[in-house]
Protein backbone atom coordinates (compact mmCIF):
# COMPACT_ATOMS: atom_id res chain seq x y z
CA UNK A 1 95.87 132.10 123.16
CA UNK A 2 99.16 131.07 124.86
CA UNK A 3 98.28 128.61 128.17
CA UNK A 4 100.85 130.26 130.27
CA UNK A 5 99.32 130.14 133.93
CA UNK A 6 98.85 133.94 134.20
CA UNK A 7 96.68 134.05 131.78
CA UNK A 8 94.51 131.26 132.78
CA UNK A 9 94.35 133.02 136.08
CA UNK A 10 93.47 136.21 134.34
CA UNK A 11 90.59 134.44 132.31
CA UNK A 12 89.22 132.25 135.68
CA UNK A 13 89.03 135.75 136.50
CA UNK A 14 87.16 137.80 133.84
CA UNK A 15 84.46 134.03 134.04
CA UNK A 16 84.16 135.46 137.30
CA UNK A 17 83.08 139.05 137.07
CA UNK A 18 79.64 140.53 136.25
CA UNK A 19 78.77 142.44 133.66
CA UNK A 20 78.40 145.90 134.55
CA UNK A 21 74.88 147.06 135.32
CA UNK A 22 72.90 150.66 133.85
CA UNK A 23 72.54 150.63 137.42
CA UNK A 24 75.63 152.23 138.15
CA UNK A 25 76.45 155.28 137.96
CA UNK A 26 79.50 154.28 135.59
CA UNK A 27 77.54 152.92 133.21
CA UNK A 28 74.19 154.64 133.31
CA UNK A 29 72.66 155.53 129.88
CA UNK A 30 74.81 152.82 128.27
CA UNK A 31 73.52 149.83 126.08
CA UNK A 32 75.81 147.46 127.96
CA UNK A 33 72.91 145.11 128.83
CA UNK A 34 72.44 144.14 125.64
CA UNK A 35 76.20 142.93 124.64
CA UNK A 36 76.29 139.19 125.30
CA UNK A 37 79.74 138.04 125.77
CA UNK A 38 79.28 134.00 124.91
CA UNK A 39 78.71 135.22 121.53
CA UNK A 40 82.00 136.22 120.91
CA UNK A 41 85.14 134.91 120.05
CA UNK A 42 88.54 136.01 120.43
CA UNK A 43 91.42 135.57 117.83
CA UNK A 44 93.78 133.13 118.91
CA UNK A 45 96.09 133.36 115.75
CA UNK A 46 97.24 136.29 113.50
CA UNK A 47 94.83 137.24 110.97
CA UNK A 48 95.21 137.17 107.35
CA UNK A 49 93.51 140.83 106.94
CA UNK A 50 94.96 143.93 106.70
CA UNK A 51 94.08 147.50 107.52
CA UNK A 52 93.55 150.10 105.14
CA UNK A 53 95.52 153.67 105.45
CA UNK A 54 93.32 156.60 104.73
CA UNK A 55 96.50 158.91 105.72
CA UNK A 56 98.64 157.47 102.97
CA UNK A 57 100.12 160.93 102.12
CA UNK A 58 101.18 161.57 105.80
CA UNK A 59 104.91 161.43 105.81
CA UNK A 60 105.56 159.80 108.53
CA UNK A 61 107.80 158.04 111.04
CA UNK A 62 106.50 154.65 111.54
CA UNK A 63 103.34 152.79 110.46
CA UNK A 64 101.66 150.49 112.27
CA UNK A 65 99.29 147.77 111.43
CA UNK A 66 97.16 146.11 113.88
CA UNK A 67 94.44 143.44 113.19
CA UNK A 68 92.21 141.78 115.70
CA UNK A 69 94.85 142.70 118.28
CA UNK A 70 97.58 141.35 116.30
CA UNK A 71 100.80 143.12 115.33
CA UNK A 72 100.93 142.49 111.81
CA UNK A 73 103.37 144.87 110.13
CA UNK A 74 105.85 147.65 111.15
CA UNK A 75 108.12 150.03 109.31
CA UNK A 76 110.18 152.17 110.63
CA UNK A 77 112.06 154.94 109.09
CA UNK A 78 115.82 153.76 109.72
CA UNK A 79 116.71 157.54 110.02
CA UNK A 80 114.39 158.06 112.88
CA UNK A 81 115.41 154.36 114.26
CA UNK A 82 118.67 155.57 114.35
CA UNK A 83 117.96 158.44 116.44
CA UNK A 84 116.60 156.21 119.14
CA UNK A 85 112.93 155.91 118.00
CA UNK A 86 111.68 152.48 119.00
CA UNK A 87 108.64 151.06 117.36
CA UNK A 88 107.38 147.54 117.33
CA UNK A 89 105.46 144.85 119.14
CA UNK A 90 105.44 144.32 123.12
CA UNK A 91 106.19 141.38 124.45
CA UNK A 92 102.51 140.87 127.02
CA UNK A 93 103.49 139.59 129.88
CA UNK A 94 101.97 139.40 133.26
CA UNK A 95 103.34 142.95 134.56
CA UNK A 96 100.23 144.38 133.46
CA UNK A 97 97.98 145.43 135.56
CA UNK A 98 94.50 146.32 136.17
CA UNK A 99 93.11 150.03 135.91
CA UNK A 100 91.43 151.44 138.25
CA UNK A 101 87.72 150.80 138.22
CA UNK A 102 88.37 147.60 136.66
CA UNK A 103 85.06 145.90 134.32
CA UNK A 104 85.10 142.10 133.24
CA UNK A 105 86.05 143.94 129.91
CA UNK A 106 89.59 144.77 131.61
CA UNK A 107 90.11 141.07 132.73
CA UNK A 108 89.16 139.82 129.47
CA UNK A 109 92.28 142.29 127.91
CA UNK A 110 94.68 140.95 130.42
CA UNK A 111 93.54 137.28 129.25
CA UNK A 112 93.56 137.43 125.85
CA UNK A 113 95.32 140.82 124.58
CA UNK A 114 98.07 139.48 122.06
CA UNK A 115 101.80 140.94 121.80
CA UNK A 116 100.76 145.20 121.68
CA UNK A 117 102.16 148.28 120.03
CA UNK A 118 105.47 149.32 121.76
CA UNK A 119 106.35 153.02 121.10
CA UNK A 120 109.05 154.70 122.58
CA UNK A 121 110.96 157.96 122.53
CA UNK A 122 114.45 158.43 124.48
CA UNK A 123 115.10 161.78 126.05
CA UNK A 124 115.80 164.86 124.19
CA UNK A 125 114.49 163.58 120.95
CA UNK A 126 111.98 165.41 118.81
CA UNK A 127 110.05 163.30 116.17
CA UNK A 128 109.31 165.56 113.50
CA UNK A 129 106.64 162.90 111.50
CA UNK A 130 104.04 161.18 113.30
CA UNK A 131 104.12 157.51 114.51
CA UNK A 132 100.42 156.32 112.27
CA UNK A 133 98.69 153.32 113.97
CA UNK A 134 95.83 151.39 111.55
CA UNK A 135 93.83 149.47 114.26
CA UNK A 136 91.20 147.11 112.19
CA UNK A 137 89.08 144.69 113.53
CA UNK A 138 87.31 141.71 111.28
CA UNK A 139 83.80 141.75 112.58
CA UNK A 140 82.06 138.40 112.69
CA UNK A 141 81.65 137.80 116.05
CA UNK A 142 85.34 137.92 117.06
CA UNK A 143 86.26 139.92 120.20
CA UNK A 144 89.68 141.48 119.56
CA UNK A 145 91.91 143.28 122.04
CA UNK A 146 94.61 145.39 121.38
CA UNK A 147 97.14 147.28 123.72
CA UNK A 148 99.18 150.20 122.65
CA UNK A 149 101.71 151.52 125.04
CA UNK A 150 103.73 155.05 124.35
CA UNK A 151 106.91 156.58 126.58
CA UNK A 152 108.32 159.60 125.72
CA UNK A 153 111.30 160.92 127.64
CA UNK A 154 112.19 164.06 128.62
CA UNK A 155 112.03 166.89 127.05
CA UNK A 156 111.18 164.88 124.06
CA UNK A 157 108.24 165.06 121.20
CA UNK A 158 106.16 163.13 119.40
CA UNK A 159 102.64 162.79 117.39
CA UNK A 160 100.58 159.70 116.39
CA UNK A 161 97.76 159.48 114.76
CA UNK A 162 95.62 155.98 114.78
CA UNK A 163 92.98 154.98 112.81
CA UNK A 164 89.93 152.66 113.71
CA UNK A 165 88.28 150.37 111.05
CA UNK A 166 86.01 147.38 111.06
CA UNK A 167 84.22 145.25 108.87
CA UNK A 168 80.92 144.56 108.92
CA UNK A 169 79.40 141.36 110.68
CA UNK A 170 79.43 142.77 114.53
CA UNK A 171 81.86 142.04 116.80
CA UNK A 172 83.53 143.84 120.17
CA UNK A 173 86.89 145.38 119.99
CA UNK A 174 88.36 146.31 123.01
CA UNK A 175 91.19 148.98 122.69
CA UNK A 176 93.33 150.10 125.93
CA UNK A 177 96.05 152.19 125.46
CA UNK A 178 99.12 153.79 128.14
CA UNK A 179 100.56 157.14 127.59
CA UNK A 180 103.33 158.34 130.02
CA UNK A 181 104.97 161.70 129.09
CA UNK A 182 108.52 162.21 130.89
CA UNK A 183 109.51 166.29 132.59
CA UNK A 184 109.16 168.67 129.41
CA UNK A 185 108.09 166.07 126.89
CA UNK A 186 105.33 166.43 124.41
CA UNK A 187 102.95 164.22 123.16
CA UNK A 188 99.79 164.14 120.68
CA UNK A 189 97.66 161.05 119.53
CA UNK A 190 94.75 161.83 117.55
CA UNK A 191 92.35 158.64 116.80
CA UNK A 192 90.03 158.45 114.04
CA UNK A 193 87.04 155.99 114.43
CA UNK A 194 85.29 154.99 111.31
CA UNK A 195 84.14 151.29 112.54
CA UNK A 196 81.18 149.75 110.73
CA UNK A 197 77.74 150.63 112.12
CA UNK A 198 77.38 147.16 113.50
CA UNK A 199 80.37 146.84 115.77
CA UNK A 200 80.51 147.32 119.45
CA UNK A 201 84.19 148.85 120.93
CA UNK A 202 84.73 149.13 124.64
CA UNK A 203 87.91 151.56 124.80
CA UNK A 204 90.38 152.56 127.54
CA UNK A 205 92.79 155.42 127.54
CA UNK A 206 95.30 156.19 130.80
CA UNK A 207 97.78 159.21 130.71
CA UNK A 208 100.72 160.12 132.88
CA UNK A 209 101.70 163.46 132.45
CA UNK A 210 105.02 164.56 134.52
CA UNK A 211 106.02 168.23 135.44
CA UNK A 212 106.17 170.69 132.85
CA UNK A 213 104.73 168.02 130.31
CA UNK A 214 102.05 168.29 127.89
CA UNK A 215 99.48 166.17 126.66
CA UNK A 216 96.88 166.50 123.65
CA UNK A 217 94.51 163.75 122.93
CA UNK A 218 91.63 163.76 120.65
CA UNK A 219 89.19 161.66 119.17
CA UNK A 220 86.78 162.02 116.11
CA UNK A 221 84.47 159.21 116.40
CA UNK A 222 81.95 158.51 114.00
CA UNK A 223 81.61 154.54 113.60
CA UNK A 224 80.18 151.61 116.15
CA UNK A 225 76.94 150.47 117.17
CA UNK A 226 77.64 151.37 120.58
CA UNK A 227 80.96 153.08 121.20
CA UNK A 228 82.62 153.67 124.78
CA UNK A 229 85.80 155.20 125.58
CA UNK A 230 87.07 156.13 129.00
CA UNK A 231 89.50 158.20 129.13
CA UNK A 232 91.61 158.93 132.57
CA UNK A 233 94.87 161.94 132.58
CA UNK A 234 96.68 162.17 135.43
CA UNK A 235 98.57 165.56 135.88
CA UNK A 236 101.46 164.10 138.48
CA UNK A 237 103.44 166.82 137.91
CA UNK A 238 104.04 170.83 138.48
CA UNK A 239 103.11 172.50 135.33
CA UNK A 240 101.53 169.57 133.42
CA UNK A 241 99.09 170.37 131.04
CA UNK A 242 96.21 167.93 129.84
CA UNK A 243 94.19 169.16 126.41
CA UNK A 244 91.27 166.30 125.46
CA UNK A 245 89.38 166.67 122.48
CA UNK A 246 86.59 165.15 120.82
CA UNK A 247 84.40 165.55 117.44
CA UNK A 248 81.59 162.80 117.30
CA UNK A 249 78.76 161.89 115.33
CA UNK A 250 75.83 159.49 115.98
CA UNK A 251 73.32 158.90 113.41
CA UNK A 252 70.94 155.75 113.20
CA UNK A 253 70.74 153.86 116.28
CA UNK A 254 74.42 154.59 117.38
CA UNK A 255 75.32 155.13 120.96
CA UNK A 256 78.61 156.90 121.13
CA UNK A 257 79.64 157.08 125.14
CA UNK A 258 82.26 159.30 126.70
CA UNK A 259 83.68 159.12 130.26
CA UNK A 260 86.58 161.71 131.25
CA UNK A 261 88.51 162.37 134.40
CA UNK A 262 90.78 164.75 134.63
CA UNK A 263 93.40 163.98 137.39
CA UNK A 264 94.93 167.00 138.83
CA UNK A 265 97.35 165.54 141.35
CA UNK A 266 100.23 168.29 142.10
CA UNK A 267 100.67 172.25 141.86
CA UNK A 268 99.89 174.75 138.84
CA UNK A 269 98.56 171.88 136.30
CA UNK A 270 96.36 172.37 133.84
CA UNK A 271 93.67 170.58 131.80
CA UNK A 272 91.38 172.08 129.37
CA UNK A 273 88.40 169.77 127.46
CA UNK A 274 86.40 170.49 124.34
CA UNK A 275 83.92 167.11 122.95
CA UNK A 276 81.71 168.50 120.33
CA UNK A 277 78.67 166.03 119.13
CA UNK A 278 75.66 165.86 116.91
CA UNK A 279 73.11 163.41 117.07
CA UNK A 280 70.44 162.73 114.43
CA UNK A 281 67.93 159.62 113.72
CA UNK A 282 67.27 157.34 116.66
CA UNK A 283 71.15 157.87 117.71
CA UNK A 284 71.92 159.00 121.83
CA UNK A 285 75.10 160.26 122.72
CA UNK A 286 76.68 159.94 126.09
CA UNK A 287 79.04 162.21 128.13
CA UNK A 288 80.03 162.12 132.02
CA UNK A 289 82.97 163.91 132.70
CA UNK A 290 84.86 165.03 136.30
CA UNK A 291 87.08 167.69 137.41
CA UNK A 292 89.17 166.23 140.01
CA UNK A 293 91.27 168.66 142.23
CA UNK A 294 93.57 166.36 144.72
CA UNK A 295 94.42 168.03 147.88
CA UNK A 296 97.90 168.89 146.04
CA UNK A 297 96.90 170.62 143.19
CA UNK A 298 97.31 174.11 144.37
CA UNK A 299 97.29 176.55 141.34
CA UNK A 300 95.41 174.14 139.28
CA UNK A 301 92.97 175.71 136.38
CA UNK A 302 91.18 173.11 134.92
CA UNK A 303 87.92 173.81 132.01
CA UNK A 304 85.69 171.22 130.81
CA UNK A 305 82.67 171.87 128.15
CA UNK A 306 81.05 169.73 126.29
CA UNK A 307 78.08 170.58 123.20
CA UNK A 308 75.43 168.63 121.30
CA UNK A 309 73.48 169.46 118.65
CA UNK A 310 69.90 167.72 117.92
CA UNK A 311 69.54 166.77 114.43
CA UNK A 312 65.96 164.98 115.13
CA UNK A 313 63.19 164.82 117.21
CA UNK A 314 63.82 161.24 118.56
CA UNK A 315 67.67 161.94 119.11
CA UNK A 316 69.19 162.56 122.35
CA UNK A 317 72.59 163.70 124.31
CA UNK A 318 73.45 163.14 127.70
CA UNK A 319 75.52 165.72 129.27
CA UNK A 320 76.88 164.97 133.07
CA UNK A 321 79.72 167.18 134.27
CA UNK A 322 81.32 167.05 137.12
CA UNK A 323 83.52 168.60 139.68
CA UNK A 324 85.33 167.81 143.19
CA UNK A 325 88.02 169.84 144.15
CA UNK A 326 90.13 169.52 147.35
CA UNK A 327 91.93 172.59 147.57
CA UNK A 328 91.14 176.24 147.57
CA UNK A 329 93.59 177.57 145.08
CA UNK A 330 92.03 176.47 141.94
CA UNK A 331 90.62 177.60 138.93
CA UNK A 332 87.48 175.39 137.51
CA UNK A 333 84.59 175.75 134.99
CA UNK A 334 82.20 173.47 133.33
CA UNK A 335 79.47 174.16 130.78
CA UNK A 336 77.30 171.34 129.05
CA UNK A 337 74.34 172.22 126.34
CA UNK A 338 72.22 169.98 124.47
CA UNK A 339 69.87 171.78 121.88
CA UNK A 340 68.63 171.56 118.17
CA UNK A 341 70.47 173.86 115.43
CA UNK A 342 70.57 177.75 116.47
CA UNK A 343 67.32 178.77 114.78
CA UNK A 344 69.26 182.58 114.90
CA UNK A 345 72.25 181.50 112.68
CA UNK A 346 69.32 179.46 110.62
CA UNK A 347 67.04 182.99 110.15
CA UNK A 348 70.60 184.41 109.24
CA UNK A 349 71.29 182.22 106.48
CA UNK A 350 67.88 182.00 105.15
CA UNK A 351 67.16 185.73 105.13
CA UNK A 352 70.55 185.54 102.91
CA UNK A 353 68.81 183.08 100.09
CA UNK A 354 70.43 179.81 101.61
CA UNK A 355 68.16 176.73 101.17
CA UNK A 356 66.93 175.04 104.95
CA UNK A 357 68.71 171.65 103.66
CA UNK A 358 72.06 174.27 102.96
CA UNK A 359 72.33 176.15 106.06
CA UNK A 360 71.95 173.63 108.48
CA UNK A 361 74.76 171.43 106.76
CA UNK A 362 76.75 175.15 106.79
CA UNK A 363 75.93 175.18 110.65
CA UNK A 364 76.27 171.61 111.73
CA UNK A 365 79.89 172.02 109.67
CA UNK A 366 80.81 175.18 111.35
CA UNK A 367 79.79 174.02 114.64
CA UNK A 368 82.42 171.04 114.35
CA UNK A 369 85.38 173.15 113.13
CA UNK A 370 86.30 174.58 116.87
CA UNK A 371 87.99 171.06 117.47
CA UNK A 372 88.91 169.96 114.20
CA UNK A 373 91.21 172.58 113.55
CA UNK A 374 93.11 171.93 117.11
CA UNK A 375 94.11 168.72 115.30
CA UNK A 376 97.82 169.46 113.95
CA UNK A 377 97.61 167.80 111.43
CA UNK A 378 96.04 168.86 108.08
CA UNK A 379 95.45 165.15 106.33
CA UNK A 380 94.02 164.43 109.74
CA UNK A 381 91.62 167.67 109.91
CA UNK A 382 90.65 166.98 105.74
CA UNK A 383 89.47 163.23 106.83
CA UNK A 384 87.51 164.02 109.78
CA UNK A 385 85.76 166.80 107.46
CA UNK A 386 85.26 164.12 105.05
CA UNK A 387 83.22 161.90 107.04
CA UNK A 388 81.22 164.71 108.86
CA UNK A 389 80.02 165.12 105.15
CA UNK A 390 79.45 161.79 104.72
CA UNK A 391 77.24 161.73 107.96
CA UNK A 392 75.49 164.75 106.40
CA UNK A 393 75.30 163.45 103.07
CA UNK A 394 72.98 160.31 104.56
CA UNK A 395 70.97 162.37 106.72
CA UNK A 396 67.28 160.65 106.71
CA UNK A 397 68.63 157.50 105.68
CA UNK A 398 71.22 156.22 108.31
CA UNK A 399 72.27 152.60 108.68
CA UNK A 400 70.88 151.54 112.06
């Protein structure tokens, strides 16, 4: 990587931190202890690889194509560039800054994170066709880090919808990406994560929402050996509005690990939080989630619920929500449930001449489609139904 002094500094300083512990409450549950960082290596050059786009018949504003970090293509629709829309790499520099609850994983970004995605949307300007990000990493032992940054103004709208690939061969990829949303704008991102079984990702995902705004993000997550995203909204504003979403997957000896907080920092915001997940084999799934209420969020009304369904005996889901709320004038719930496939909707479909293997691929389907069809976008909804078939279609004989 460039030897500008800053990011020496920044790598002194990731050499310096320790890897976080299952001892903590943060990371409790996790397979964290058994990443070893000296066997990585991270990409101090552009790649010759490319990403593959399994949303080829999105129209679309912009693609995106981002290897091992790297900014490697961009095309932008000259119509929507010449409405304002800016799309292209980001200059790193050393105005980033750590997030709060900082890991060695967050130094290691600010070290060695090449030029990121730049996305930006001036006031008043609705983007009809989604902004599509293809985010692939190599494998092979190389730790990649990529950075995507979005702005959109006020009272202005746009969608984006990323995919996440690997190859095969192991490897870490560490994703972080910024979302700020301006008074009245709009903003969805919907990420699709279909990494190779054998690939470790450490993600981060910080939101600013300002009054009136609204924010949807979702994730359908199906890849990884171990897979971690944190995800923080802040609601800074009166009237913002928070919606996260999540379909996931585990089979084999996958880990997939969700942490959520939901900021609610001023009067009458709102977040609500579906993550639906099914775990089968040897696979664990992770979530911890919190409700924060700041003293200022009068009015707030704020849901979070998250589901799992058992596919096997040796499978399990961790399910931790939380709340702490500093004011009186709120409106909270929570709900969490962890159990095997509703033996009444089995009995229903059985007394009705539908085979065992049948009905619980019927259920396990069903059970999914609450979130997927939140997703706006059809292509988006038809591929994450494609690979919840493809999990089903391997059940009993998941890579591990």
């Amino acid at each position: 990587m460039p030897g500008a002094d800053w990011r020496q500094a920044w790598a002194a300083s990731a050499a310096e931190q320790a890897m976080p512990s299952t001892e903590s409450e943060e990371w409790r549950y996790s397979r964290v202890g058994e990443l070893d960082l000296e066997q990585l290596t991270p990409q101090n050059q552009p790649p010759t690889a490319s990403a593959t786009d399994p949303f080829d018949s999105i129209e679309r504003a912009a693609t995106v194509s981002v290897v091992n970090g790297w900014v490697t293509s961009v095309s932008l629709d000259e119509g929507w560039a010449a409405k304002g829309l800016q799309v292209g790499p980001s200059t790193t520099s050393a105005d980033r800054e750590l997030p709060v609850d900082p890991t060695v994983f967050d130094h290691l970004s600010l070290a060695f994170a090449p030029d990121g995605v730049s996305i930006q949307v001036p006031d008043g300007l609705l983007v009809e066709a989604p902004v599509v990000i293809l985010n692939h990493h190599t494998g092979g032992g190389v730790a990649s880090f990529s950075h995507v940054s979005v702005q959109v103004g006020a009272n202005a709208s746009l969608s984006i919808v990323e995919h996440q690939s690997s190859a095969s061969g192991g490897g870490l990829a560490v994703p972080v990406v910024d979302l700020a949303v301006a008074s009245a704008g709009r903003l969805e991102m919907v990420t699709v994560q279909d990494l190779a079984h054998d690939t470790w990702q450490l993600g981060r995902q910080h939101s600013t929402v300002a009054d009136q705004a609204n924010l949807s993000v979702g994730c359908a997550s199906f890849g990884g050996a171990y897979a971690r995203l944190r995800t923080d909204t802040n609601l800074t504003g009166r009237g913002a509005n928070g919606d996260l979403l999540a379909v996931y997957y585990a089979d084999g000896t996958q880990v997939h690990d969700f942490r959520t907080f939901q900021h609610h920092s001023a009067k009458d915001t709102t977040s609500d939080l579906l993550f639906k997940g099914a775990v089968d084999d040897q696979s664990n799934s992770i979530y911890t989630g919190l409700i924060h209420i700041h003293p200022d969020g009068a009015g707030s009304n704020a849901h979070q619920t998250n589901r799992n369904v058992k596919l096997s005996e040796d499978a399990w889901a961790w399910s931790v929500p939380n709340l702490e709320i500093e004011n009186n004038d709120v409106r909270c719930s929570h709900a969490s449930t962890v159990s095997p496939v509703d033996e009444d909707q089995q009995f229903y479909l059985h007394a009705r001449g539908v085979p065992p293997t049948v009905s619980d691929r019927l259920i396990v389907s069903g059970f999914f489609e609450e979130v997927i069809a939140r997703f706006s976008s059809v292509v988006v909804q038809d591929e994450v139904r494609r690979l919840v078939d493809a999990k089903l279609d391997r059940r009993g004989g998941a890579a591990s």
